[in-house]
Protein backbone atom coordinates (compact mmCIF):
# COMPACT_ATOMS: atom_id res chain seq x y z
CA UNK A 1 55.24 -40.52 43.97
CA UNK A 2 53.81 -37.79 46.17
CA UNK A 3 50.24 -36.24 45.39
CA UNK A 4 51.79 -32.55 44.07
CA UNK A 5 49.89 -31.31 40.80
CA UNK A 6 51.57 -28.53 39.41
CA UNK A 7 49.41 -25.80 36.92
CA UNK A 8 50.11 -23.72 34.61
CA UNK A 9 47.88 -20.16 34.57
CA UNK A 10 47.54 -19.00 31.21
CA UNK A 11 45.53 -20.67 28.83
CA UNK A 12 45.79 -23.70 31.11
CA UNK A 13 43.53 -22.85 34.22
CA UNK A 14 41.74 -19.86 32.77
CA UNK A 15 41.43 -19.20 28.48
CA UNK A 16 43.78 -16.42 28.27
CA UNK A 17 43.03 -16.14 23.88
CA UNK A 18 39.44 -15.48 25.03
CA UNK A 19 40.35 -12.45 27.37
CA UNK A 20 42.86 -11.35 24.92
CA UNK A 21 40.15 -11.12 22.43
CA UNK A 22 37.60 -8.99 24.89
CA UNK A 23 40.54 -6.71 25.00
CA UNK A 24 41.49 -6.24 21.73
CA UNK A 25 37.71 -5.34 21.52
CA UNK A 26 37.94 -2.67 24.18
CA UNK A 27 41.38 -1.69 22.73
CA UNK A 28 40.21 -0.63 19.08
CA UNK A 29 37.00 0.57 20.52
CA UNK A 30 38.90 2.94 22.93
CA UNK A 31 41.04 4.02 20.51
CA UNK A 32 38.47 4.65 17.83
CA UNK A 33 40.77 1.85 15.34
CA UNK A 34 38.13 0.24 13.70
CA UNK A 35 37.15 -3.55 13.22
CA UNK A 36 40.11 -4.11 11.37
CA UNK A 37 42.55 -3.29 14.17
CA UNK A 38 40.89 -6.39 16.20
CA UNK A 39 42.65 -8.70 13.86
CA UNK A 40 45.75 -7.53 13.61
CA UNK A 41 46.26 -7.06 17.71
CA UNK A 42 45.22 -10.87 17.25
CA UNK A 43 47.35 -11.85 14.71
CA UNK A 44 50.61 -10.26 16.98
CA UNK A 45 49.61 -11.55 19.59
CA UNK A 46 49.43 -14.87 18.27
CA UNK A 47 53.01 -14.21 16.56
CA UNK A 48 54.10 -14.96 19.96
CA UNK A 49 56.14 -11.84 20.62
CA UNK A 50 58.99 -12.35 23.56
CA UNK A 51 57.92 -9.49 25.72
CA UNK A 52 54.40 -7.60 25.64
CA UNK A 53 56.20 -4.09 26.35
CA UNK A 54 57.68 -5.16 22.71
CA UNK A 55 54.25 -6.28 21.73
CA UNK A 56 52.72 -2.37 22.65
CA UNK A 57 55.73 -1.11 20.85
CA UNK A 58 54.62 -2.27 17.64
CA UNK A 59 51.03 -1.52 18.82
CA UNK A 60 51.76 2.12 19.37
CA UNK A 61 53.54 2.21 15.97
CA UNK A 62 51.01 0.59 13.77
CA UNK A 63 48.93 2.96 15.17
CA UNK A 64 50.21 6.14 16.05
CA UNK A 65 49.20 6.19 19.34
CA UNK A 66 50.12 9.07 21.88
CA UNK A 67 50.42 7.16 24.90
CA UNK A 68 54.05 5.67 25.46
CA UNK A 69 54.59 1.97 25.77
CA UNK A 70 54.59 1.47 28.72
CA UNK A 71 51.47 3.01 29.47
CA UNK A 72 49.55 1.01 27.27
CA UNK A 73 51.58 -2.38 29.08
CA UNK A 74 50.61 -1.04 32.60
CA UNK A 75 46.82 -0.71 31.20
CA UNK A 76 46.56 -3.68 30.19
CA UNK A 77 48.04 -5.33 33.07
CA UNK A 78 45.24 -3.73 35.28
CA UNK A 79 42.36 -4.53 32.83
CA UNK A 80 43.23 -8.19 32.35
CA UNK A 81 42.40 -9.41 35.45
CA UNK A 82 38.92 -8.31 35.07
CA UNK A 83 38.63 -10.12 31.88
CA UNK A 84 39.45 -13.40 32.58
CA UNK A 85 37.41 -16.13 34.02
CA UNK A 86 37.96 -19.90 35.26
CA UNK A 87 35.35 -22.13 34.65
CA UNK A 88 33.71 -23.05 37.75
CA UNK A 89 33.98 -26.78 36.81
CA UNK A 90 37.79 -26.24 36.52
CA UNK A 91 37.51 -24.92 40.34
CA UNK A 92 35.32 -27.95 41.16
CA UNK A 93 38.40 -30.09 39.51
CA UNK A 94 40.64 -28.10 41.61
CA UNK A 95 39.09 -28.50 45.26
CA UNK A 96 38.28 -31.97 44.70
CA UNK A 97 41.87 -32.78 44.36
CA UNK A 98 42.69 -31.06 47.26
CA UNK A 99 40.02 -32.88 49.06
CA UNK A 100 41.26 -36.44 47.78
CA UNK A 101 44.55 -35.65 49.30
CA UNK A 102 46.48 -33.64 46.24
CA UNK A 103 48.64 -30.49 46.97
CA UNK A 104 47.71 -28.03 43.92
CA UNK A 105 50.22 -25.22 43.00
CA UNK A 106 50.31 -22.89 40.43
CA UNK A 107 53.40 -22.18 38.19
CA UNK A 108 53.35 -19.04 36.01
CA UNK A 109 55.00 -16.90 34.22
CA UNK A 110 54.50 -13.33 33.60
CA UNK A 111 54.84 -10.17 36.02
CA UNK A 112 53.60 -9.80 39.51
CA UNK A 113 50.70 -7.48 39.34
CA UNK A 114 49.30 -8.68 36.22
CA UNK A 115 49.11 -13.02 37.58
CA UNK A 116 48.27 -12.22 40.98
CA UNK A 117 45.19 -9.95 39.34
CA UNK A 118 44.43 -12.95 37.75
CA UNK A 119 44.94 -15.47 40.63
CA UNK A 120 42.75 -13.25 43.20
CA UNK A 121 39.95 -12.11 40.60
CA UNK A 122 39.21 -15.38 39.41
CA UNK A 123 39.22 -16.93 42.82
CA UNK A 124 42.02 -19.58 41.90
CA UNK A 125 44.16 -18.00 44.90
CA UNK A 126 41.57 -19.47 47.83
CA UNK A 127 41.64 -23.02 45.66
CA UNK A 128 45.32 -23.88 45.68
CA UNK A 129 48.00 -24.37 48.35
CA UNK A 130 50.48 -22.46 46.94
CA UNK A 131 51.79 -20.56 43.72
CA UNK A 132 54.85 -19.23 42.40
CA UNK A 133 55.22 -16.08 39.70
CA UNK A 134 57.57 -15.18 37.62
CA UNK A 135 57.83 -11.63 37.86
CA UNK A 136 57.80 -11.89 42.11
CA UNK A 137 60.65 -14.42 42.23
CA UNK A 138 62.85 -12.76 39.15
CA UNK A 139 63.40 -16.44 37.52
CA UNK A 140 61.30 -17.90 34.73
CA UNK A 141 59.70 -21.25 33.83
CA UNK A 142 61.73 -23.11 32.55
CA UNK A 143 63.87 -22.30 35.20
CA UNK A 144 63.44 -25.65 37.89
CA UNK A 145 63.67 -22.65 40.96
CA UNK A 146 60.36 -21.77 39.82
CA UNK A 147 58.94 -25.35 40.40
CA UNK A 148 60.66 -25.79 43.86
CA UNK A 149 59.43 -22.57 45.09
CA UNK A 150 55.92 -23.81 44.59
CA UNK A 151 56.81 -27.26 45.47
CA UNK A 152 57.77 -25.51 48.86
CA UNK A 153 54.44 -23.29 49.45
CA UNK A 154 52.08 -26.35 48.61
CA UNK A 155 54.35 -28.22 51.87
CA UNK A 156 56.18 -30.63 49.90
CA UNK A 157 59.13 -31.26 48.08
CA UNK A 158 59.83 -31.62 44.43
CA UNK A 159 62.55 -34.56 45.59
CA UNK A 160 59.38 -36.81 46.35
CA UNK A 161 58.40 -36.13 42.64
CA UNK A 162 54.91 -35.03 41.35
CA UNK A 163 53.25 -33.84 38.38
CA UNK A 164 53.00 -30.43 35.87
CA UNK A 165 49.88 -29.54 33.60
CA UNK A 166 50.32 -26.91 31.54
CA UNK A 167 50.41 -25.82 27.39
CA UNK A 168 53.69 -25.00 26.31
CA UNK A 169 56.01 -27.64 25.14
CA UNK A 170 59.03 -25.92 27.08
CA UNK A 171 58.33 -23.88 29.87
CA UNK A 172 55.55 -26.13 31.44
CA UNK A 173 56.85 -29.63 29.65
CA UNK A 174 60.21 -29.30 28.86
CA UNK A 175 60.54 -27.74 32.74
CA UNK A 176 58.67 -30.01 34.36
CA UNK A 177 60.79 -33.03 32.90
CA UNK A 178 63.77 -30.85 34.31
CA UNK A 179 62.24 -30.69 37.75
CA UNK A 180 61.58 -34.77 38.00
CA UNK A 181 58.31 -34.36 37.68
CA UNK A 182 55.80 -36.89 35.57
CA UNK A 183 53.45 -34.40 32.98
CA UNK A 184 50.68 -33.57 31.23
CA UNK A 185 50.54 -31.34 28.00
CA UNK A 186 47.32 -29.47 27.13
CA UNK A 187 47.62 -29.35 23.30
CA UNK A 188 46.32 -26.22 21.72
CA UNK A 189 47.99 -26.80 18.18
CA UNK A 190 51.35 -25.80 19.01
CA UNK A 191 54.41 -27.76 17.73
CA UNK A 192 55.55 -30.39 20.78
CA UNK A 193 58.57 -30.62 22.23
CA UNK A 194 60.29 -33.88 21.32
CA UNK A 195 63.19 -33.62 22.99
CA UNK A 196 60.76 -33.84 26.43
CA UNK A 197 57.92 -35.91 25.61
CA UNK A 198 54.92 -35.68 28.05
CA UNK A 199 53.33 -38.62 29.90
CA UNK A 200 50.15 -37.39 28.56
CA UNK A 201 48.43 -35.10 26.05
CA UNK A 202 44.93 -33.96 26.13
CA UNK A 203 43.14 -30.99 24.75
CA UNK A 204 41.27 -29.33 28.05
CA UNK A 205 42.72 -29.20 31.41
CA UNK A 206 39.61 -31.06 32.58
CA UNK A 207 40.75 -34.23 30.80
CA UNK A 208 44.36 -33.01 32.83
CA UNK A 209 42.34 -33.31 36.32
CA UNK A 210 40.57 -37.05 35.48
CA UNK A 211 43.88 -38.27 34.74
CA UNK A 212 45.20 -37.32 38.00
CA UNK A 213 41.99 -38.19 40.22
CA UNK A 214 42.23 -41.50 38.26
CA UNK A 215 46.14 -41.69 39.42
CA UNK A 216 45.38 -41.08 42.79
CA UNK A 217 42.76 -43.52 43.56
């Protein structure tokens, strides 16, 4: 099996719950909500809601807000990438890999503007081969395109197999099974997927990085 390792972005490479919270800070405080409004952004947020332009729907509801929908979507889009951070070990994890002979991708979900924010602010764009987004290439994990689009920009090809890291049971898991590749879940107490099993489960995406320098030796 070739040396391709696969990531996820949110709340895989970079703590996405953290930044979410920071916002939801800014958000109410902007907004002169209160305290109280912090916990219920969290709380929808966390009842994983399909879409976030339906998530700022019920925002601007709850709350009466003036600004349409949308707005509020696009503003958060361009304040998230400020928020977020990768850990500079996690980078560490990342180059060495490279260095030992690894191709490193990036699989995500989520539109355009709003991941590639992400991927440039943090830095994670200059530490990977390759990376393939949702929202530029109109499919979605669990879609297998996805995979073999950034199969493709790290040089390879999934046919020689590889491996996915990433948190949720389906799209990273479930779609990395579909794509032939070998995984590794980062549990963060959501309900597995048990129809797609992963080949390991750990709880920080360091522990994902050990397993795979320890593969490759």
């Amino acid at each position: 099996m070739q040396r391709l390792a696969l990531f996820d972005l949110d709340n895989t490479l970079i703590d996405l719950d953290a930044a979410f919270l920071l916002w939801a800070h800014e958000f109410a405080e902007e907004h002169r909500l209160g305290r109280k409004a912090v916990d219920h952004l969290v709380k929808l947020d966390r009842n994983g809601l399909p879409h976030r332009e339906l998530f700022f729907t019920k925002v601007r509801e709850r709350f009466k807000l003036s600004a349409s929908a949308a707005d509020l979507w696009a503003a958060y889009r361009r304040r998230m990438p400020h928020l977020v951070e990768c850990r500079p070990e996690v980078m560490a994890a990342l180059t060495e890999l490279r260095a030992s002979g690894w191709r490193v991708g990036v699989v995500t979900n989520g539109t355009a503007d709003n991941q590639l924010g992400k991927l440039q602010r943090t830095g994670l764009a200059d530490v990977v081969d390759g990376y393939a987004l949702s929202g530029a290439e109109g499919i979605r994990k669990p879609d297998v395109g996805l995979f073999e689009i950034a199969a493709r920009r790290c040089g390879v090809s999934l046919a020689d197999g590889g491996w996915m890291v990433g948190d949720h049971p389906v799209a990273d898991i479930g779609g990395g099974h579909a794509a032939g590749l070998r995984t590794i879940w980062i549990d963060r107490g959501t309900q597995p997927d048990h129809e797609h099993p992963p080949d390991h489960v750990v709880t920080d995406v360091m522990c994902a990085t050990d397993i795979l320098q320890d593969i490759g030796k």
